[in-house]
PDB file of N, CA and C in Angstrom:
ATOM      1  N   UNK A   1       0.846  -1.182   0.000  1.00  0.00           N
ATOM      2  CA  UNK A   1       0.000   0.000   0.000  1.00  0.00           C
ATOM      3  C   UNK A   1       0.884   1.236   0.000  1.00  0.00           C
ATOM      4  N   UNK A   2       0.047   2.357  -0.915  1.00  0.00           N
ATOM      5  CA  UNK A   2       0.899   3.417  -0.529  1.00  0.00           C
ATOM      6  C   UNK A   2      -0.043   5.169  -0.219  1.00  0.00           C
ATOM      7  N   UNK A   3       0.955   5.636   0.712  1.00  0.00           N
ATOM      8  CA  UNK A   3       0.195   6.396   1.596  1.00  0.00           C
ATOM      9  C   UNK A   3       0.795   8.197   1.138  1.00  0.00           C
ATOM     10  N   UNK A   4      -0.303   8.831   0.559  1.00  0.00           N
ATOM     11  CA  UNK A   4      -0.235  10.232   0.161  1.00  0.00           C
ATOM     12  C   UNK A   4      -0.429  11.001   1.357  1.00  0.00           C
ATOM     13  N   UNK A   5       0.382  12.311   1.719  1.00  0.00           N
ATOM     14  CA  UNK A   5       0.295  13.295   2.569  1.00  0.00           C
ATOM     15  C   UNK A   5       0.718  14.646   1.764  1.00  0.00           C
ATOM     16  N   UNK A   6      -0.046  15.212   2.019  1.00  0.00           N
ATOM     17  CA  UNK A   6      -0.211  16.898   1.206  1.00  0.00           C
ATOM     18  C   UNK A   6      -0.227  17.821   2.268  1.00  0.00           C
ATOM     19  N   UNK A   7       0.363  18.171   2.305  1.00  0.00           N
ATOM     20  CA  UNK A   7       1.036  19.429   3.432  1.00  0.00           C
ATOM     21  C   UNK A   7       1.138  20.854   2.899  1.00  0.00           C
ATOM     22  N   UNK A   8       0.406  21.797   3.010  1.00  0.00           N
ATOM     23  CA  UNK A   8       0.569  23.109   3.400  1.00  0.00           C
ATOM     24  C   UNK A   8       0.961  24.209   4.607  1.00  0.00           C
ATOM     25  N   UNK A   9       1.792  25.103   3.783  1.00  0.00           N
ATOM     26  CA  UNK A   9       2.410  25.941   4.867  1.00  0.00           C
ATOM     27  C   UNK A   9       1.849  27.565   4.360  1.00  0.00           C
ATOM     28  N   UNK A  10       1.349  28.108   4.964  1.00  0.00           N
ATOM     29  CA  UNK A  10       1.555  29.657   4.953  1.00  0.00           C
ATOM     30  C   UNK A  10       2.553  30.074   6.077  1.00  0.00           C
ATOM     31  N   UNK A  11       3.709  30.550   5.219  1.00  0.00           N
ATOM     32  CA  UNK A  11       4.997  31.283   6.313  1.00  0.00           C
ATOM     33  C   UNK A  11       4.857  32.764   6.550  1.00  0.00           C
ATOM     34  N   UNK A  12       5.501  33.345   7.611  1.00  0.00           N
ATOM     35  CA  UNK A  12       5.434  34.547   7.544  1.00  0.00           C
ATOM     36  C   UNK A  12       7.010  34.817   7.137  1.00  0.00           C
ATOM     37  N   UNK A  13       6.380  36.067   6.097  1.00  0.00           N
ATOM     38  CA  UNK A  13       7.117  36.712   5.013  1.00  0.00           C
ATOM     39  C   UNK A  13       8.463  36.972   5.983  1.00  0.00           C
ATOM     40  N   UNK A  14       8.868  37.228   7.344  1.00  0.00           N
ATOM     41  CA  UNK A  14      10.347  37.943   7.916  1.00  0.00           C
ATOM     42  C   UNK A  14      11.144  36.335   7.503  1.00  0.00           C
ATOM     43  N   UNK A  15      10.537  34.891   7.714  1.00  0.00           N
ATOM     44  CA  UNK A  15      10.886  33.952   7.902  1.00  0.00           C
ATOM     45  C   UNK A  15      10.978  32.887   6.604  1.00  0.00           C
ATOM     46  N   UNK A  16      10.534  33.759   5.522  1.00  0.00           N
ATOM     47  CA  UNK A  16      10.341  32.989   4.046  1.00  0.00           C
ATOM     48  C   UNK A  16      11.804  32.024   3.776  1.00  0.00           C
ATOM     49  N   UNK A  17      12.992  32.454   3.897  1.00  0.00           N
ATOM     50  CA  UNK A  17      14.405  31.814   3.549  1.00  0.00           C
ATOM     51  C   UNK A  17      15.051  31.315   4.635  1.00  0.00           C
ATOM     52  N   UNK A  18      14.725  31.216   5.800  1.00  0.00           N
ATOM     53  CA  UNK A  18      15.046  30.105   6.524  1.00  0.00           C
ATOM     54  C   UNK A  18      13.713  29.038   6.679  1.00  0.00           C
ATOM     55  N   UNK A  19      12.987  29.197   6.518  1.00  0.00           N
ATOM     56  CA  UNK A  19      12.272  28.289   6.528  1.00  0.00           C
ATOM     57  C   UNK A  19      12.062  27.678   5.255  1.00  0.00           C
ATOM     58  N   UNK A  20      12.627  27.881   4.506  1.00  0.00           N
ATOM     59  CA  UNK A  20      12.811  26.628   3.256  1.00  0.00           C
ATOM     60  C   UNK A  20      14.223  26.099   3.353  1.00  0.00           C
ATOM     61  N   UNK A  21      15.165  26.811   4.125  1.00  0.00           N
ATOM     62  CA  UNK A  21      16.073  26.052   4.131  1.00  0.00           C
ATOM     63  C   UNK A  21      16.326  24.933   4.757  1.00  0.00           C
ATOM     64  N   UNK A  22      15.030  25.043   6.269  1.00  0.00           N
ATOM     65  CA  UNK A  22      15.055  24.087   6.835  1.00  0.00           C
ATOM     66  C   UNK A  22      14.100  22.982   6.389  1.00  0.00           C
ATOM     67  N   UNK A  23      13.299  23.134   5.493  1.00  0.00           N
ATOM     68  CA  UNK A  23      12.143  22.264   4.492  1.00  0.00           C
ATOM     69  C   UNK A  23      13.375  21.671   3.879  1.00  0.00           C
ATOM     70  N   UNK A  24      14.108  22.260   2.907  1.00  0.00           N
ATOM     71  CA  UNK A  24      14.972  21.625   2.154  1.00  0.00           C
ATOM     72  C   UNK A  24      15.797  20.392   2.919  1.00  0.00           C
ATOM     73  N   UNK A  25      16.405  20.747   3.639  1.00  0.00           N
ATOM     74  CA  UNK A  25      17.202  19.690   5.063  1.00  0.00           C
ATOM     75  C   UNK A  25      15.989  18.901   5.812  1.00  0.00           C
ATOM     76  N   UNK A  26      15.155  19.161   6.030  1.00  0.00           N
ATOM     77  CA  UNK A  26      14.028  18.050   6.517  1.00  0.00           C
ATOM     78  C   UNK A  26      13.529  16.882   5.206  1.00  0.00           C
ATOM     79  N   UNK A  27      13.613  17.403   4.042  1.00  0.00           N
ATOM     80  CA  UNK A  27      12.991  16.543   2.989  1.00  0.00           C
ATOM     81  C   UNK A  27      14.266  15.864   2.768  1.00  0.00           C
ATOM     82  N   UNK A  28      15.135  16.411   2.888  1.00  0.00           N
ATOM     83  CA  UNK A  28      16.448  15.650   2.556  1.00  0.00           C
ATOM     84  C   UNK A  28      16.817  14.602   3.628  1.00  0.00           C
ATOM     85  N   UNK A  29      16.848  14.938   4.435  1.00  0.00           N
ATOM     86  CA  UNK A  29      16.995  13.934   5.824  1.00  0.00           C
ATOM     87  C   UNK A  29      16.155  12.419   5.781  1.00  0.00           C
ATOM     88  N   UNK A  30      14.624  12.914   5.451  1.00  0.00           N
ATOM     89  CA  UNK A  30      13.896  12.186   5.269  1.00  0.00           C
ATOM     90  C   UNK A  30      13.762  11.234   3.977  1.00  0.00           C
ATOM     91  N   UNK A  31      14.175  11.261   2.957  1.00  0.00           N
ATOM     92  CA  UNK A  31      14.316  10.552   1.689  1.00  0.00           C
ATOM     93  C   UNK A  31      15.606   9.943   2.179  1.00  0.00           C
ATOM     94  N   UNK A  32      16.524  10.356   2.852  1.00  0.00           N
ATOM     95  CA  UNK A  32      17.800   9.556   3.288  1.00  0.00           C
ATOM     96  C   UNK A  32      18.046   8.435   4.048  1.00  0.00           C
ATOM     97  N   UNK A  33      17.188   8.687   5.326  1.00  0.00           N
ATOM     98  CA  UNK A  33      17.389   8.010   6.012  1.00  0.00           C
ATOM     99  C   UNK A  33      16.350   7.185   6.336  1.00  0.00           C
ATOM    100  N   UNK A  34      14.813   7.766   6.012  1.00  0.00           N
ATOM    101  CA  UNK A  34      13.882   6.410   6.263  1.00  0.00           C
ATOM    102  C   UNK A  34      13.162   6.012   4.823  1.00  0.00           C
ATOM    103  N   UNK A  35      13.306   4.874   5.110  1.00  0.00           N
ATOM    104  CA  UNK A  35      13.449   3.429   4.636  1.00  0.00           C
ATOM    105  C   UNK A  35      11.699   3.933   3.988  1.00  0.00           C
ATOM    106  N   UNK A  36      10.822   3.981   4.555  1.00  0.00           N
ATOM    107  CA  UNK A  36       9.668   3.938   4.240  1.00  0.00           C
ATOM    108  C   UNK A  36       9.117   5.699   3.766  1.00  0.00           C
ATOM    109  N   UNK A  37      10.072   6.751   3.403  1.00  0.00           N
ATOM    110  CA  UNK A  37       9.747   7.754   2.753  1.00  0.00           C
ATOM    111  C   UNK A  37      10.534   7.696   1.239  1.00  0.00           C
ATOM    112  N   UNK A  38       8.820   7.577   0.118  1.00  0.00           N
ATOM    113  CA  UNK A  38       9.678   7.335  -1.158  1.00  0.00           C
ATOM    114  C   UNK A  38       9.833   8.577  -1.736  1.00  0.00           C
ATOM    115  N   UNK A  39       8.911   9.824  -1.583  1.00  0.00           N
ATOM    116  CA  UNK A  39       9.334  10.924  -2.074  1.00  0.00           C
ATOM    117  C   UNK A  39       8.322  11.894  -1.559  1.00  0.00           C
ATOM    118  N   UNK A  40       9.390  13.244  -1.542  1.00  0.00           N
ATOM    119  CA  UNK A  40       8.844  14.430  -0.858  1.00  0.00           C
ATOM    120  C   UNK A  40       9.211  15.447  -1.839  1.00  0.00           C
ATOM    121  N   UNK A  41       8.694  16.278  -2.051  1.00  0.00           N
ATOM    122  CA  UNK A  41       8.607  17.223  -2.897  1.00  0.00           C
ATOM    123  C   UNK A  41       8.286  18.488  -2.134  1.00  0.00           C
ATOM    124  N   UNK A  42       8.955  19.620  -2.073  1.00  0.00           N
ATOM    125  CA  UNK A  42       8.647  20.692  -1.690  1.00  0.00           C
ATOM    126  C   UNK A  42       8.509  21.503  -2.790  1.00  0.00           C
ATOM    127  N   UNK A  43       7.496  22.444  -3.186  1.00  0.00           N
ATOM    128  CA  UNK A  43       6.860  23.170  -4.316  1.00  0.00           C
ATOM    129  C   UNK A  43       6.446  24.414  -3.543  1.00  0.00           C
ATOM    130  N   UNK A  44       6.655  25.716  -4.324  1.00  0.00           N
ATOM    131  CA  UNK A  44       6.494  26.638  -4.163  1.00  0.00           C
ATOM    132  C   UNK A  44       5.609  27.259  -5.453  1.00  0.00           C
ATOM    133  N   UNK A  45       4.850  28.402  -5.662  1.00  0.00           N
ATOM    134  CA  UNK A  45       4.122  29.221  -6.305  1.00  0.00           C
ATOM    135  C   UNK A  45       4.749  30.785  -6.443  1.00  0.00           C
ATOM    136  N   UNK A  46       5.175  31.341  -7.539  1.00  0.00           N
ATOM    137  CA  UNK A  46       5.343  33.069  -7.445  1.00  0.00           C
ATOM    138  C   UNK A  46       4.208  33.366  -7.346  1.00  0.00           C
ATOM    139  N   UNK A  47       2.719  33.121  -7.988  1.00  0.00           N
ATOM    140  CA  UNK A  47       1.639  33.856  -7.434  1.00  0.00           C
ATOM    141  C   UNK A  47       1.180  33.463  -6.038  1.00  0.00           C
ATOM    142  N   UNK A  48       1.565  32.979  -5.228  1.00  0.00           N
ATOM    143  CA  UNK A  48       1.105  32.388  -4.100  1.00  0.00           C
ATOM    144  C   UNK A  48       2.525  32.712  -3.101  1.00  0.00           C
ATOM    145  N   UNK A  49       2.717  33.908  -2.973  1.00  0.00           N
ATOM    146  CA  UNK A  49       4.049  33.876  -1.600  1.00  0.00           C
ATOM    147  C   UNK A  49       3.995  33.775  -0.536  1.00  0.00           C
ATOM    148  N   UNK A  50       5.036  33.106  -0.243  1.00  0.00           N
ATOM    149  CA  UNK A  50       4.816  32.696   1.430  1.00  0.00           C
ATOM    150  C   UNK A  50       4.079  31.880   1.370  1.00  0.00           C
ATOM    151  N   UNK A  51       3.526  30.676   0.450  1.00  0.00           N
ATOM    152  CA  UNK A  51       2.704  29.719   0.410  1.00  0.00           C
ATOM    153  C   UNK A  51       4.076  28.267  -0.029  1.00  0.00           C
ATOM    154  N   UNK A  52       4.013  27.314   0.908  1.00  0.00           N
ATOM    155  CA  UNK A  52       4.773  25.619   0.202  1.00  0.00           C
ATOM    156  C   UNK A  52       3.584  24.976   0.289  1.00  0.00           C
ATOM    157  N   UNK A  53       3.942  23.924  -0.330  1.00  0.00           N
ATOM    158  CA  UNK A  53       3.110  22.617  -0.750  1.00  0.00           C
ATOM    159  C   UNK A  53       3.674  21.882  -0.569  1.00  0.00           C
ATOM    160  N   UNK A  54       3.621  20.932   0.082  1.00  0.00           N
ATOM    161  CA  UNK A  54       4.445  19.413  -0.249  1.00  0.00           C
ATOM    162  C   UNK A  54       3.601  18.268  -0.450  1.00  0.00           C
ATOM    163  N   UNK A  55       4.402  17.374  -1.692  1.00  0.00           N
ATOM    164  CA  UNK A  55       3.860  16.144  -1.488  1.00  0.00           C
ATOM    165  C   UNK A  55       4.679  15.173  -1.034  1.00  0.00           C
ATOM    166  N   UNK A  56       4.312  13.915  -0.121  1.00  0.00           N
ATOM    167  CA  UNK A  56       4.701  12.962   0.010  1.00  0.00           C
ATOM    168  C   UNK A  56       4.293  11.858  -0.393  1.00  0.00           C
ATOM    169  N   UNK A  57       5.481  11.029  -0.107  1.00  0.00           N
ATOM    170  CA  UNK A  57       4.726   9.869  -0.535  1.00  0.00           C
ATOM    171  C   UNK A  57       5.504   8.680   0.399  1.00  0.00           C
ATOM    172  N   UNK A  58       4.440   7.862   1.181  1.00  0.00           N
ATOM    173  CA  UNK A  58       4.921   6.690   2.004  1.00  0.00           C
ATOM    174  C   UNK A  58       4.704   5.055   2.234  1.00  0.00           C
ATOM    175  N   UNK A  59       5.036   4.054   2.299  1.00  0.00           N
ATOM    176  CA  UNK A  59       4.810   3.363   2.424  1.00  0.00           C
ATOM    177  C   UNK A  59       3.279   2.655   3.001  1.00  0.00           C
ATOM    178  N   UNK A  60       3.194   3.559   3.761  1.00  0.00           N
ATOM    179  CA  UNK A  60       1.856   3.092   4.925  1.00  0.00           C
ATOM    180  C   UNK A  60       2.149   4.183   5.711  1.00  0.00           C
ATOM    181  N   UNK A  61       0.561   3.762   6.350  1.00  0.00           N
ATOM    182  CA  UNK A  61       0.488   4.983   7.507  1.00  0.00           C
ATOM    183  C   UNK A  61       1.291   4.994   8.296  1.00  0.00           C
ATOM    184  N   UNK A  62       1.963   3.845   8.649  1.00  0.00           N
ATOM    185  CA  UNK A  62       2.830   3.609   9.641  1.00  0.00           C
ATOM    186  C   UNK A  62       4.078   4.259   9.566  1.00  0.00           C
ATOM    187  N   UNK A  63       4.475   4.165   8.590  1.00  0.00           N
ATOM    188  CA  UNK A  63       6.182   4.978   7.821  1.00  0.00           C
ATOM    189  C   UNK A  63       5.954   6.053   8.030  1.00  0.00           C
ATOM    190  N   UNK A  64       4.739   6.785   7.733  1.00  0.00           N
ATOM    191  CA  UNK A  64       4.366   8.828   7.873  1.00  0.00           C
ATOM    192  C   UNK A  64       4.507   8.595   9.413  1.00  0.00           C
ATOM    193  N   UNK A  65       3.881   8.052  10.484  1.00  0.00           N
ATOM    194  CA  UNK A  65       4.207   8.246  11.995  1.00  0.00           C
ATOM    195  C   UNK A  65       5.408   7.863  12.112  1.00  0.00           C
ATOM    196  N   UNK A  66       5.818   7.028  11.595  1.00  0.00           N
ATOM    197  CA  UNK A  66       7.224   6.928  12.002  1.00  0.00           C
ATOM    198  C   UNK A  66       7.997   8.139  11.541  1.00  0.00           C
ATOM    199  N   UNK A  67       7.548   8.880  10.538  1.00  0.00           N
ATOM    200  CA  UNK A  67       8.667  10.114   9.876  1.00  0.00           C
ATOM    201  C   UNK A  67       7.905  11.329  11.563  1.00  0.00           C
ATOM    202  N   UNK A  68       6.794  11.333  11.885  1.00  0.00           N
ATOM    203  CA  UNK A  68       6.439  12.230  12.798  1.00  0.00           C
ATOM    204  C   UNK A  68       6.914  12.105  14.001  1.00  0.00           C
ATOM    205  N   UNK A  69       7.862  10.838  14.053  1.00  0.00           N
ATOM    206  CA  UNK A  69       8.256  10.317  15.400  1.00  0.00           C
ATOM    207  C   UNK A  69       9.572  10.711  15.216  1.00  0.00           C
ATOM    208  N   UNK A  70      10.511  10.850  14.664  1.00  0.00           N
ATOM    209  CA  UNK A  70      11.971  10.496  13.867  1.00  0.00           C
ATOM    210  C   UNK A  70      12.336  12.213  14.447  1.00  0.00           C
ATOM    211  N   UNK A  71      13.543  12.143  15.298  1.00  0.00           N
ATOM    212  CA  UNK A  71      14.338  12.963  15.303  1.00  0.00           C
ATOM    213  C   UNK A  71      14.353  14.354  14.643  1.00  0.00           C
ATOM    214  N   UNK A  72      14.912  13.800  13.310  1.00  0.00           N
ATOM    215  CA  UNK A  72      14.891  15.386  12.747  1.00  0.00           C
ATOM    216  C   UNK A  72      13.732  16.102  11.981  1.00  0.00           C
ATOM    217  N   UNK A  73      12.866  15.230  12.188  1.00  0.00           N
ATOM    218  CA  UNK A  73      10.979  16.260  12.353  1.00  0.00           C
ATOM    219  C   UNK A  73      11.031  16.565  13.345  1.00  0.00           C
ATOM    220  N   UNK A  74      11.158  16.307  14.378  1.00  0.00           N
ATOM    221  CA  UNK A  74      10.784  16.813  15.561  1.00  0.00           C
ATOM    222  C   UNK A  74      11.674  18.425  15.777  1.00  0.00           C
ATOM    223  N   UNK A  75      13.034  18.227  15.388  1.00  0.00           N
ATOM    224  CA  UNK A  75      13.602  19.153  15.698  1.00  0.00           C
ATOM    225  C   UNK A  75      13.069  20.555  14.400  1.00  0.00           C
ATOM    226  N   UNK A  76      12.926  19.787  13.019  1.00  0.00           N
ATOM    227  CA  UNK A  76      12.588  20.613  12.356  1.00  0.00           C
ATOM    228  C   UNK A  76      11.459  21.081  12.751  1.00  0.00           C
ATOM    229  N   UNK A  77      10.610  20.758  13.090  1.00  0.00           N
ATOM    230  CA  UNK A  77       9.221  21.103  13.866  1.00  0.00           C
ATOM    231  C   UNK A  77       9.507  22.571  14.426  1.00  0.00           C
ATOM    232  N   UNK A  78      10.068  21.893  15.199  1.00  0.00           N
ATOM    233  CA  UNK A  78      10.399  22.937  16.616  1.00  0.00           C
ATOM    234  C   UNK A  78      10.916  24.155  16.164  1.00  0.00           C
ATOM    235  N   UNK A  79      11.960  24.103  15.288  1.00  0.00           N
ATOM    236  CA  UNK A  79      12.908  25.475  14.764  1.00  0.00           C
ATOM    237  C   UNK A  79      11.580  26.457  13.816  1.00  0.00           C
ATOM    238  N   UNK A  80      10.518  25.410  12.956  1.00  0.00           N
ATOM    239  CA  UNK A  80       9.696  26.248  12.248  1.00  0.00           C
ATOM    240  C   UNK A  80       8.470  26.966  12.935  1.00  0.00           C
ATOM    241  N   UNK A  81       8.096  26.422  14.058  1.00  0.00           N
ATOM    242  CA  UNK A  81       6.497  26.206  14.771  1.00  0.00           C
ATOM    243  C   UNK A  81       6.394  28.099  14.757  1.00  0.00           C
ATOM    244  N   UNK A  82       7.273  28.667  14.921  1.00  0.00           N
ATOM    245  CA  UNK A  82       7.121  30.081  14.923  1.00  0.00           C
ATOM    246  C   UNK A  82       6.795  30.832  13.651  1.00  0.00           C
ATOM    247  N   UNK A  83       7.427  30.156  12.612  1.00  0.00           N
ATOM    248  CA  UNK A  83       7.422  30.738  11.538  1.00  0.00           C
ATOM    249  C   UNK A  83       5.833  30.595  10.636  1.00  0.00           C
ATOM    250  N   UNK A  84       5.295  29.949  10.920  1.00  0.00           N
ATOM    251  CA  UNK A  84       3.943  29.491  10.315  1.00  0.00           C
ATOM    252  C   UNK A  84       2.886  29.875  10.434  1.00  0.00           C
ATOM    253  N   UNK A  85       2.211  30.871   9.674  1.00  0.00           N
ATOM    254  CA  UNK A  85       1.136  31.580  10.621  1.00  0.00           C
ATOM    255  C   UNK A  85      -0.206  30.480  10.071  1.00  0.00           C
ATOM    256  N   UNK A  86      -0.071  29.529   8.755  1.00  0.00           N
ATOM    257  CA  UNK A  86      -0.949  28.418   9.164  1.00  0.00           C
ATOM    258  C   UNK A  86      -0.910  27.079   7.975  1.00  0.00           C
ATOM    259  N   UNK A  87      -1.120  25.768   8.776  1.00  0.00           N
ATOM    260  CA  UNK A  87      -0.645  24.718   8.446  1.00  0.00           C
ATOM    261  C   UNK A  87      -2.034  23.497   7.725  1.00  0.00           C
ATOM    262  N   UNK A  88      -1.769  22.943   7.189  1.00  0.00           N
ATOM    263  CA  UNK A  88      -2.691  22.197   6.881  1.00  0.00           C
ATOM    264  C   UNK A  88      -2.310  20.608   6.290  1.00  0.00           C
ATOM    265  N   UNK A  89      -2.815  19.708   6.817  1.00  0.00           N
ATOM    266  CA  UNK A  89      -1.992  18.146   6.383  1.00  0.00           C
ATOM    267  C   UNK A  89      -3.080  17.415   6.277  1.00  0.00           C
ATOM    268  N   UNK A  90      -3.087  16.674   4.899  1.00  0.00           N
ATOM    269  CA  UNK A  90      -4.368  16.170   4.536  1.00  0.00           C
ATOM    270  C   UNK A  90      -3.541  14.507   3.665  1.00  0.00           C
ATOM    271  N   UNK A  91      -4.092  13.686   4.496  1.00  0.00           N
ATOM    272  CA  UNK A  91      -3.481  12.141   3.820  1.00  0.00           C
ATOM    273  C   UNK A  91      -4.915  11.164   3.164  1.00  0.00           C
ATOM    274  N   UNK A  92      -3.845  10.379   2.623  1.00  0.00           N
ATOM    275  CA  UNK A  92      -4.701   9.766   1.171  1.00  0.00           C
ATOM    276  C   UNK A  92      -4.128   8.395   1.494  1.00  0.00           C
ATOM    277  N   UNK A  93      -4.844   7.386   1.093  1.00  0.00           N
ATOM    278  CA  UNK A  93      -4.546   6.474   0.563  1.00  0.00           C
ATOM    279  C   UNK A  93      -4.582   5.793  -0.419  1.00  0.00           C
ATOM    280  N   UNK A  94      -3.788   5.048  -1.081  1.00  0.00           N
ATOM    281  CA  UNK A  94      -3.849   4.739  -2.445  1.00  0.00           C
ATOM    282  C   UNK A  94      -5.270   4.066  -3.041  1.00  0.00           C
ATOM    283  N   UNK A  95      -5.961   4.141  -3.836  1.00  0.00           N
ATOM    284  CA  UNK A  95      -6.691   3.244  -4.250  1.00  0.00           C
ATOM    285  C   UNK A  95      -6.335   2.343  -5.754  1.00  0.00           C
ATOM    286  N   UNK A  96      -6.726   1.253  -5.527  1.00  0.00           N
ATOM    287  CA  UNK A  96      -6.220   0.679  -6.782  1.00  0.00           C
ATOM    288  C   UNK A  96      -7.219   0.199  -7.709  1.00  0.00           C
TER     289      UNK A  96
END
């Protein structure tokens, strides 16, 4: 089975370039090191600023908690939680 997560961010504009830098190093971390993240995509819009998108893509539900459990989400979490004035995470599962 495979498990879709669509993630939105509205950032605030003082925080626009560190907070993709740390998106960039969180998606990277995560395609690296767990086993059950097959791809993350961070996407941006020029008509839409201060707006990311991400898609993922995981094994099972289980692999996405495990990426919510895993170290460097947590820390990335933590460094962004300020920067976000609002978030939205919406998961899918595959149908075949």
């Amino acid at each position: 089975m495979k498990f879709a997560v669509i993630v939105t961010f509205k950032v605030l504009p003082r925080d626009w370039e560190k907070f993709l830098d740390l998106m960039y190093e969180n998606a990277a971390t995560s395609l690296k090191v767990e086993s059950g993240c097959h791809q993350f995509d961070v996407c941006t819009d020029e008509l839409h600023p201060y707006e990311v998108f991400l898609y993922e893509i995981y094994t099972s539900p289980a692999a996405f908690d495990t990426h919510l459990k895993s170290e460097h989400f947590k820390a990335f979490d933590d460094k962004v939680s300020s920067m976000i004035e609002v978030k939205t995470v919406k998961t899918f599962r595959w149908v075949n």
